[in-house]
N, C-alpha and C. Protein backbone atom coordinates (compact mmCIF):
# COMPACT_ATOMS: atom_id res chain seq x y z
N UNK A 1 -43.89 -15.51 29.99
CA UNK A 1 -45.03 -15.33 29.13
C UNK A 1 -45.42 -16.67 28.52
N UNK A 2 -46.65 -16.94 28.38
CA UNK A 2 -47.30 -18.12 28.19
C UNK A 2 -48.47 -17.51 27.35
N UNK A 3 -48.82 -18.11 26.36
CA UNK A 3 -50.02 -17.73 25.37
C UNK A 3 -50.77 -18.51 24.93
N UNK A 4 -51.83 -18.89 24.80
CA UNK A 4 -52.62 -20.04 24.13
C UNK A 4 -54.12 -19.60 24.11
N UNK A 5 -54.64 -19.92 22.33
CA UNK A 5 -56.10 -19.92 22.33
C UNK A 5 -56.17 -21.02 21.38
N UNK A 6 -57.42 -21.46 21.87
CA UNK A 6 -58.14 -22.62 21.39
C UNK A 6 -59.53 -22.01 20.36
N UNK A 7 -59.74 -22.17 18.89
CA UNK A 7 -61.04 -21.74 18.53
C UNK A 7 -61.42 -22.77 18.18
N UNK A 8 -62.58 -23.33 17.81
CA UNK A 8 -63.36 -24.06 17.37
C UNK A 8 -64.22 -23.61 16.32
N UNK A 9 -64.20 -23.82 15.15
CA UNK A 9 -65.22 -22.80 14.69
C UNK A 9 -65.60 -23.75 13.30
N UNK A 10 -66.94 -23.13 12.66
CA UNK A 10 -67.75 -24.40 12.10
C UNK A 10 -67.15 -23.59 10.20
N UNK A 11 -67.36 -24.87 9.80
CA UNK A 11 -66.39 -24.68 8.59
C UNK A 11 -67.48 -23.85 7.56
N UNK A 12 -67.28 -22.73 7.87
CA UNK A 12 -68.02 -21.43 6.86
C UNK A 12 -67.00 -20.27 6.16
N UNK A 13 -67.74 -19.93 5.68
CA UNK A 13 -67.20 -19.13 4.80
C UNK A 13 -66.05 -17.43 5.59
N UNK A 14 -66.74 -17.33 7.19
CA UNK A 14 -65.93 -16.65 7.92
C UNK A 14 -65.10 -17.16 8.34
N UNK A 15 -64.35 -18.41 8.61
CA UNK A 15 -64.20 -19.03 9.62
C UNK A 15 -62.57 -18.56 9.44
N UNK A 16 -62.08 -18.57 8.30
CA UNK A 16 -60.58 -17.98 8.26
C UNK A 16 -60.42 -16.82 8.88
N UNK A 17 -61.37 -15.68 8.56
CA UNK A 17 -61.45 -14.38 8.96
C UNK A 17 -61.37 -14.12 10.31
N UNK A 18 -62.41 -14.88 10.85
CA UNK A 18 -62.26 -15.20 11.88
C UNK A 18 -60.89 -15.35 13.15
N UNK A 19 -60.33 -16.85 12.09
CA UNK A 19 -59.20 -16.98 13.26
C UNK A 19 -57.91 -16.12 12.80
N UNK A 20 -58.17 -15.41 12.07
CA UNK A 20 -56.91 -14.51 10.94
C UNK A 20 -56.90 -13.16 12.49
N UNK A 21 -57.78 -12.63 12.53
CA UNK A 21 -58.12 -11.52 13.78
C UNK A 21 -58.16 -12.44 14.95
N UNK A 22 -58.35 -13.32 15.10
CA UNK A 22 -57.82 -13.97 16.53
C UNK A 22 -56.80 -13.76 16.89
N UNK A 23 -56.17 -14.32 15.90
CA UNK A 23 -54.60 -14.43 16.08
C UNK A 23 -53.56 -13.17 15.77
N UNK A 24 -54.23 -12.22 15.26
CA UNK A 24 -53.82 -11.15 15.67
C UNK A 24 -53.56 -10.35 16.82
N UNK A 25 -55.04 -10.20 17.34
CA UNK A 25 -55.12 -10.19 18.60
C UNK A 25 -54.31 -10.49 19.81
N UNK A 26 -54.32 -11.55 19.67
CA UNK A 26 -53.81 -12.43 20.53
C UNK A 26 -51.70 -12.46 20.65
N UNK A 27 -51.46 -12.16 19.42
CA UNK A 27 -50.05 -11.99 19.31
C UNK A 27 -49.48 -10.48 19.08
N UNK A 28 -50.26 -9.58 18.51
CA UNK A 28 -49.71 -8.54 18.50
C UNK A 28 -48.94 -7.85 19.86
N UNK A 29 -47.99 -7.36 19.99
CA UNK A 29 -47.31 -7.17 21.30
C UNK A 29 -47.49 -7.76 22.00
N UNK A 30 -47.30 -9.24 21.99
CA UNK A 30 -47.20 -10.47 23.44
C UNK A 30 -46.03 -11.09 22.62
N UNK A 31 -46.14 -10.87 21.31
CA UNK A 31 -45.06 -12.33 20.78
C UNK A 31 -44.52 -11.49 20.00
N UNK A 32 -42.81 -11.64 19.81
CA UNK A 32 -41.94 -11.43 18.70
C UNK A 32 -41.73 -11.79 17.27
N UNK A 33 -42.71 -11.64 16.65
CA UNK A 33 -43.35 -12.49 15.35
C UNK A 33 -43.85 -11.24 14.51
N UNK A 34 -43.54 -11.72 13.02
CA UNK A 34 -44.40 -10.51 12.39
C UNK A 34 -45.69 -11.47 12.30
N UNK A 35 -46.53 -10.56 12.93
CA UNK A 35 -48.12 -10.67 13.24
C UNK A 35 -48.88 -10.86 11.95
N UNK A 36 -48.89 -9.72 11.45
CA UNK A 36 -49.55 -9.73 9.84
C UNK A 36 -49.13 -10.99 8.93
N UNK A 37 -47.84 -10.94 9.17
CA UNK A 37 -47.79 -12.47 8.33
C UNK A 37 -47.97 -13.84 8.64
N UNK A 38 -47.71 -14.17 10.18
CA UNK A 38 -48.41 -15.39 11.41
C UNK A 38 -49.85 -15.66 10.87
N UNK A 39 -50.55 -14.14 11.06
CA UNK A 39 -52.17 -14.41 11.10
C UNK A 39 -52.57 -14.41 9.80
N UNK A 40 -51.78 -13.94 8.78
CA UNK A 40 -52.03 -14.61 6.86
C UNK A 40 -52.01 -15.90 6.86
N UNK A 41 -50.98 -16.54 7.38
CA UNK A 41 -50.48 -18.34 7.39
C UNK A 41 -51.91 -18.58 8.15
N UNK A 42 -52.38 -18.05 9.46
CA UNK A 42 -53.65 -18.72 10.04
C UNK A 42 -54.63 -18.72 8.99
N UNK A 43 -54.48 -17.63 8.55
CA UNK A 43 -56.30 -17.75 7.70
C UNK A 43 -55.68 -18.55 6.32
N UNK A 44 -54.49 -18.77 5.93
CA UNK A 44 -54.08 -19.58 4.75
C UNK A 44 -54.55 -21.53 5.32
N UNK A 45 -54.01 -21.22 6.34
CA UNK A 45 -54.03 -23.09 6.77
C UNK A 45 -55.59 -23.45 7.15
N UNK A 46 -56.58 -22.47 7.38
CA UNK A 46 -58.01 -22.61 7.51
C UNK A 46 -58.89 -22.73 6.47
N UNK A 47 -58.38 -22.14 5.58
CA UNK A 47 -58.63 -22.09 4.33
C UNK A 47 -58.50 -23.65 3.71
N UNK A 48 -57.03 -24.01 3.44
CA UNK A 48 -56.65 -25.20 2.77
C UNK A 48 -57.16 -26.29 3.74
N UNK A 49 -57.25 -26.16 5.14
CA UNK A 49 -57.71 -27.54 5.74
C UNK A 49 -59.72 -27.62 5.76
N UNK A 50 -59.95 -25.97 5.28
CA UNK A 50 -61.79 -26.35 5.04
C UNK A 50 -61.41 -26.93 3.59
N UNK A 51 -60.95 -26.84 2.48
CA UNK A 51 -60.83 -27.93 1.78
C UNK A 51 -61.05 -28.79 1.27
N UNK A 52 -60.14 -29.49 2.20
CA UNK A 52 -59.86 -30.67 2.11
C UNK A 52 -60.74 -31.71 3.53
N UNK A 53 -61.38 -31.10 4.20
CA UNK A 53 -62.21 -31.36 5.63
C UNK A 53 -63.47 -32.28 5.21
N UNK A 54 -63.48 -32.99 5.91
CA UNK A 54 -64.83 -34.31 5.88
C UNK A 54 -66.22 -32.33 5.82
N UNK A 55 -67.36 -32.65 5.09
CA UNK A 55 -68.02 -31.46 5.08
C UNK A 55 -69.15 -31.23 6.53
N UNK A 56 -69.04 -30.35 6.76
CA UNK A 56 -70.37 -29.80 7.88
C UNK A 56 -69.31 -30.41 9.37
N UNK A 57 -67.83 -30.15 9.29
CA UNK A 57 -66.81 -30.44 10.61
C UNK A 57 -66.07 -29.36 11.04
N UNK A 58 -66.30 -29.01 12.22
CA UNK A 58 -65.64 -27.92 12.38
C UNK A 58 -64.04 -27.77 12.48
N UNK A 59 -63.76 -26.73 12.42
CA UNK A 59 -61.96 -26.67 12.39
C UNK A 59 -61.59 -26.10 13.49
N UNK A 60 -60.43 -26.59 14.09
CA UNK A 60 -60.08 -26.58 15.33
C UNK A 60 -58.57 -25.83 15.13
N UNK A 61 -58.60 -24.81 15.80
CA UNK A 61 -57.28 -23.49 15.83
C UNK A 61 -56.87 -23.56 16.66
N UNK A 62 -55.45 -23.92 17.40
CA UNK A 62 -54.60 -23.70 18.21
C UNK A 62 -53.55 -22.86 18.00
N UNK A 63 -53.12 -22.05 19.18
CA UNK A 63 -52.00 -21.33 18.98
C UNK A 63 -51.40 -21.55 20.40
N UNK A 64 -50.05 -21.84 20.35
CA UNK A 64 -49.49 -21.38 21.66
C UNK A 64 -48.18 -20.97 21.93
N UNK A 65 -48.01 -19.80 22.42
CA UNK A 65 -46.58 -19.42 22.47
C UNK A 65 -45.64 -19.24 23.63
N UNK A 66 -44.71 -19.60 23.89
CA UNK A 66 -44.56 -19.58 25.49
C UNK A 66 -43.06 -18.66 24.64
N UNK A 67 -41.88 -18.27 26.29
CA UNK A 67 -41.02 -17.41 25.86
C UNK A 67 -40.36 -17.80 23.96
N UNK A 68 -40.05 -18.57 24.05
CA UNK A 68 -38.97 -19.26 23.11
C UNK A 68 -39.76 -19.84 21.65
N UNK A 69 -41.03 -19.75 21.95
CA UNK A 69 -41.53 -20.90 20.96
C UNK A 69 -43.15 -20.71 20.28
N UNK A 70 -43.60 -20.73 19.31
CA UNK A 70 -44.72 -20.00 18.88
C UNK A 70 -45.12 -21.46 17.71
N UNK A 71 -46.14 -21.86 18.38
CA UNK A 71 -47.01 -23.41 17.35
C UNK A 71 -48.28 -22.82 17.48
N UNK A 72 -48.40 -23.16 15.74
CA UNK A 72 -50.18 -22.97 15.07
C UNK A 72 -50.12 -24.38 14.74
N UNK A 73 -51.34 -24.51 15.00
CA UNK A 73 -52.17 -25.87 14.63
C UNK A 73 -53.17 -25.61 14.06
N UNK A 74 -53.97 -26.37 12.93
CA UNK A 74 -55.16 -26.17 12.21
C UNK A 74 -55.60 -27.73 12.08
N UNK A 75 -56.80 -28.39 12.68
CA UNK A 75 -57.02 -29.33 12.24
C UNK A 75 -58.65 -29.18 11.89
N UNK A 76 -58.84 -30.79 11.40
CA UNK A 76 -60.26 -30.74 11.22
C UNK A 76 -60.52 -32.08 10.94
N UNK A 77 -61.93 -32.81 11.05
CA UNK A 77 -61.75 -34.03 10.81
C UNK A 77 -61.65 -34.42 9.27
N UNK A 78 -61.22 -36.10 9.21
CA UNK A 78 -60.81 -36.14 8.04
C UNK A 78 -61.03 -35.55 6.67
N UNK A 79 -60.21 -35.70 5.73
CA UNK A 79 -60.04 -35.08 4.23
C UNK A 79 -58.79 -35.73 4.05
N UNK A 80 -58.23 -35.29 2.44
CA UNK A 80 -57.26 -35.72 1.96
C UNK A 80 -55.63 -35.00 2.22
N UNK A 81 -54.86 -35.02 2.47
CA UNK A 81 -53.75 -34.37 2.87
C UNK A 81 -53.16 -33.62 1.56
N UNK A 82 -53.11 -32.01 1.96
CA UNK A 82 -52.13 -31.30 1.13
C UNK A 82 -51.01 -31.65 0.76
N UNK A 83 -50.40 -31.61 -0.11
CA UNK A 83 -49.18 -32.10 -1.17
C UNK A 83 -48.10 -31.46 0.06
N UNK A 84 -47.11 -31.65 0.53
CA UNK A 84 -45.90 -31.00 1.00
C UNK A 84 -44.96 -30.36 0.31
N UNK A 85 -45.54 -30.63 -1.19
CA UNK A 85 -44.31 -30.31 -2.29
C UNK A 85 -44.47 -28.88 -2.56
N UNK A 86 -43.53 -28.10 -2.72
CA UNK A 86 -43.83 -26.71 -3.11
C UNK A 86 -44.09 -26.37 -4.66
N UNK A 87 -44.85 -25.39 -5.06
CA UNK A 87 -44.91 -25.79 -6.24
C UNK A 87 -44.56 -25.62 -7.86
N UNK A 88 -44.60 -26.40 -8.42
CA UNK A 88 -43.65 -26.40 -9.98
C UNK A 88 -43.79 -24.66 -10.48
N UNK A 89 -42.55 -24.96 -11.24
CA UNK A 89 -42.36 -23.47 -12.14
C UNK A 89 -43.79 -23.19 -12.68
N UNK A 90 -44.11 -21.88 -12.64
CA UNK A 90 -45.36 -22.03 -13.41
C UNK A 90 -46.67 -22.19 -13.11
N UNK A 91 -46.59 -23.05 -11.69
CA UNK A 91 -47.79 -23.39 -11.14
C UNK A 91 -48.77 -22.58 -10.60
N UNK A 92 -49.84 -22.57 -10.46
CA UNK A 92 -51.05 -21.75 -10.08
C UNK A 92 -50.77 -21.37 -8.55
N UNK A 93 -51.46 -20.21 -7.82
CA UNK A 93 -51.44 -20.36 -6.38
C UNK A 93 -51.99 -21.16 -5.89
N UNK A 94 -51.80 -22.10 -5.47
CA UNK A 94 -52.84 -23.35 -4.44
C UNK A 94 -52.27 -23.69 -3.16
N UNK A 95 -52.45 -24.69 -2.33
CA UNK A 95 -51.98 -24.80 -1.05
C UNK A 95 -50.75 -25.24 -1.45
N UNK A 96 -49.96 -25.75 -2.34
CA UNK A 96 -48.16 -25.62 -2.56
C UNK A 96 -47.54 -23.93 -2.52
N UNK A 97 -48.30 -22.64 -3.04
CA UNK A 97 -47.93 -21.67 -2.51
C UNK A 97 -48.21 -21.16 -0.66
N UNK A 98 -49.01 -21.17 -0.38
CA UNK A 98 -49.89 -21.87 1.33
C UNK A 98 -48.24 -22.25 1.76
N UNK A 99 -47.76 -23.39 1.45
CA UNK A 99 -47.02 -24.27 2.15
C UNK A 99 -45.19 -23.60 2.04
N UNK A 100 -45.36 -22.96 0.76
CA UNK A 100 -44.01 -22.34 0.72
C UNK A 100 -43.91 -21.34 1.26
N UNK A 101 -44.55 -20.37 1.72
CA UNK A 101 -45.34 -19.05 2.39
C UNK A 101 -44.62 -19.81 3.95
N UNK A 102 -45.44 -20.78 4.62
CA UNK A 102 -44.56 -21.60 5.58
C UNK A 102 -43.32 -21.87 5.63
N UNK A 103 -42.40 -22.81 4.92
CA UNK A 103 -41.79 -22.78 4.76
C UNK A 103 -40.44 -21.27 5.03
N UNK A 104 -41.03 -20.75 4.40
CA UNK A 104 -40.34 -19.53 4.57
C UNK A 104 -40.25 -18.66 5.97
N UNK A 105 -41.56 -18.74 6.53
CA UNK A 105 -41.36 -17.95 7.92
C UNK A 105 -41.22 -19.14 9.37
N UNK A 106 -41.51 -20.12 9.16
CA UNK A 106 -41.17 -21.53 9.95
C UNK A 106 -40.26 -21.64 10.15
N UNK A 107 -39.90 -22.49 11.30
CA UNK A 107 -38.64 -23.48 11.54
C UNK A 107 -39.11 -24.60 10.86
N UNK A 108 -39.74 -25.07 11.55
CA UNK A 108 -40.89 -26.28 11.15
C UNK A 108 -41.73 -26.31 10.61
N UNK A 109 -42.54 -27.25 10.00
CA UNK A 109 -44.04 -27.22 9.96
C UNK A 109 -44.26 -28.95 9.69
N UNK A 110 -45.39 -29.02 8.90
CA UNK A 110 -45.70 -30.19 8.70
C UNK A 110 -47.35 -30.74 8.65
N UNK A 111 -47.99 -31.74 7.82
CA UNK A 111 -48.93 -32.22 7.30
C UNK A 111 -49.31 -32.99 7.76
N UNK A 112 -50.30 -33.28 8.59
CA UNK A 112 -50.74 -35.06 8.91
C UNK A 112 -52.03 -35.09 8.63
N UNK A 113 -52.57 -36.51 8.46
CA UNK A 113 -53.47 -36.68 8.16
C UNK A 113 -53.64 -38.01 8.61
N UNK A 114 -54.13 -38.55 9.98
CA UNK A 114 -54.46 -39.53 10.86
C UNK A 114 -55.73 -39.19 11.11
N UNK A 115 -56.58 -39.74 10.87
CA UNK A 115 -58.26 -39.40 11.37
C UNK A 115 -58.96 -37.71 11.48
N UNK A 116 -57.47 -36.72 11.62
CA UNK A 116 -57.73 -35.37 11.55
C UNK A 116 -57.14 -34.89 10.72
N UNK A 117 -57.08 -34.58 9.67
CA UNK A 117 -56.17 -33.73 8.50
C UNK A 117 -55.55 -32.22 9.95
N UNK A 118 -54.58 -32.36 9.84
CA UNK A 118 -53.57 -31.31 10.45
C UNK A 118 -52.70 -31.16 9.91
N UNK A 119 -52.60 -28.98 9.61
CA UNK A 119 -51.04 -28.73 9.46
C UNK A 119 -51.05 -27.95 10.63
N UNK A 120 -49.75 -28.02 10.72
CA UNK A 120 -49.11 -27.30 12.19
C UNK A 120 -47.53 -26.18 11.24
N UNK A 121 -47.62 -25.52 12.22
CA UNK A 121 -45.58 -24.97 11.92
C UNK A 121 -45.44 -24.38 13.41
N UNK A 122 -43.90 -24.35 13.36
CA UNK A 122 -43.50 -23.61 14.42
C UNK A 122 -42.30 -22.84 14.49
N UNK A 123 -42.27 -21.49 15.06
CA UNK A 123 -41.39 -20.73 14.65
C UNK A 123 -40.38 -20.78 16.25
N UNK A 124 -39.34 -20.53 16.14
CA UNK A 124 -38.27 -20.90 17.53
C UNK A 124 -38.21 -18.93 17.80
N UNK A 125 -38.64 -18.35 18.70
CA UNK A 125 -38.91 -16.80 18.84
C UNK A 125 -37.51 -16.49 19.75
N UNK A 126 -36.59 -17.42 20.07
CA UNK A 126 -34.75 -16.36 20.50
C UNK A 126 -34.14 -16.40 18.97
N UNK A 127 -34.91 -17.09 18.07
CA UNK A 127 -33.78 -16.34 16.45
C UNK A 127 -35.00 -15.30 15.49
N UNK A 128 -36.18 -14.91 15.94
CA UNK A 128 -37.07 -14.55 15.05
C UNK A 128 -36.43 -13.37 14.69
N UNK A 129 -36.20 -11.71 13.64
CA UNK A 129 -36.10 -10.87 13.70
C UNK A 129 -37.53 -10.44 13.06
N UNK A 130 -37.78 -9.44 13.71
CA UNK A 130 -38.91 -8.77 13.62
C UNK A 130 -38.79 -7.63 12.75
N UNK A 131 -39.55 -7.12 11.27
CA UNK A 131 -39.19 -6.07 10.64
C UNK A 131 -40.04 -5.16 11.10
């Protein structure tokens, strides 16, 4: 099994919604992942990277999952990079809750911001348990 979609989509006000039901779609019974919460993190990282996104640039959604391995990508052209820090006692929901939300269902993840503001994560699917 091999999985991959590519969206492109212009930075509006659907555009999370959008790739939130993509990626539903697209993973529900193909991938060993809780779905509902995968495709929350999608429309969370579309969200925080329209943002922070140079304005009127579209955002670019990758997903791909092959047997073992399940990577989201969210980029868009430049903006300023989300904090990696999770956030203080007390703190408001903002993309430090976004990022701990990750954190939590990830192996990986991670922030870049080279000419494209990108977060990515990736989950390793021979240790996922599925509730």
């Amino acid at each position: 099994m091999a999985l991959f979609m590519h969206l492109r989509l212009r930075g509006e006000e659907q555009a999370p919604a959008i790739a939130r039901r993509a990626a539903a779609a697209l993973l529900r019974g193909a991938v060993p992942v809780d779905v509902e919460m995968v495709s929350l993190l999608v429309n969370e990282l579309v969200v925080r990277v329209l943002q922070r996104a140079a304005p009127d640039r579209p955002v670019d959604v990758r997903l791909e999952a092959t047997p073992t391995l399940l990577r989201v990508n969210v980029a868009a052209a430049n903006g300023e990079a989300t904090s990696a820090e999770p956030p203080a006692a007390g703190g408001t929901l903002n993309a430090g809750w976004t990022l701990l939300m990750i954190d939590r269902v990830a192996h990986r993840w991670g922030v870049e911001d080279d000419r494209a503001l990108r977060v990515w994560f990736e989950v390793d699917l021979d240790s996922v348990e599925v509730p």
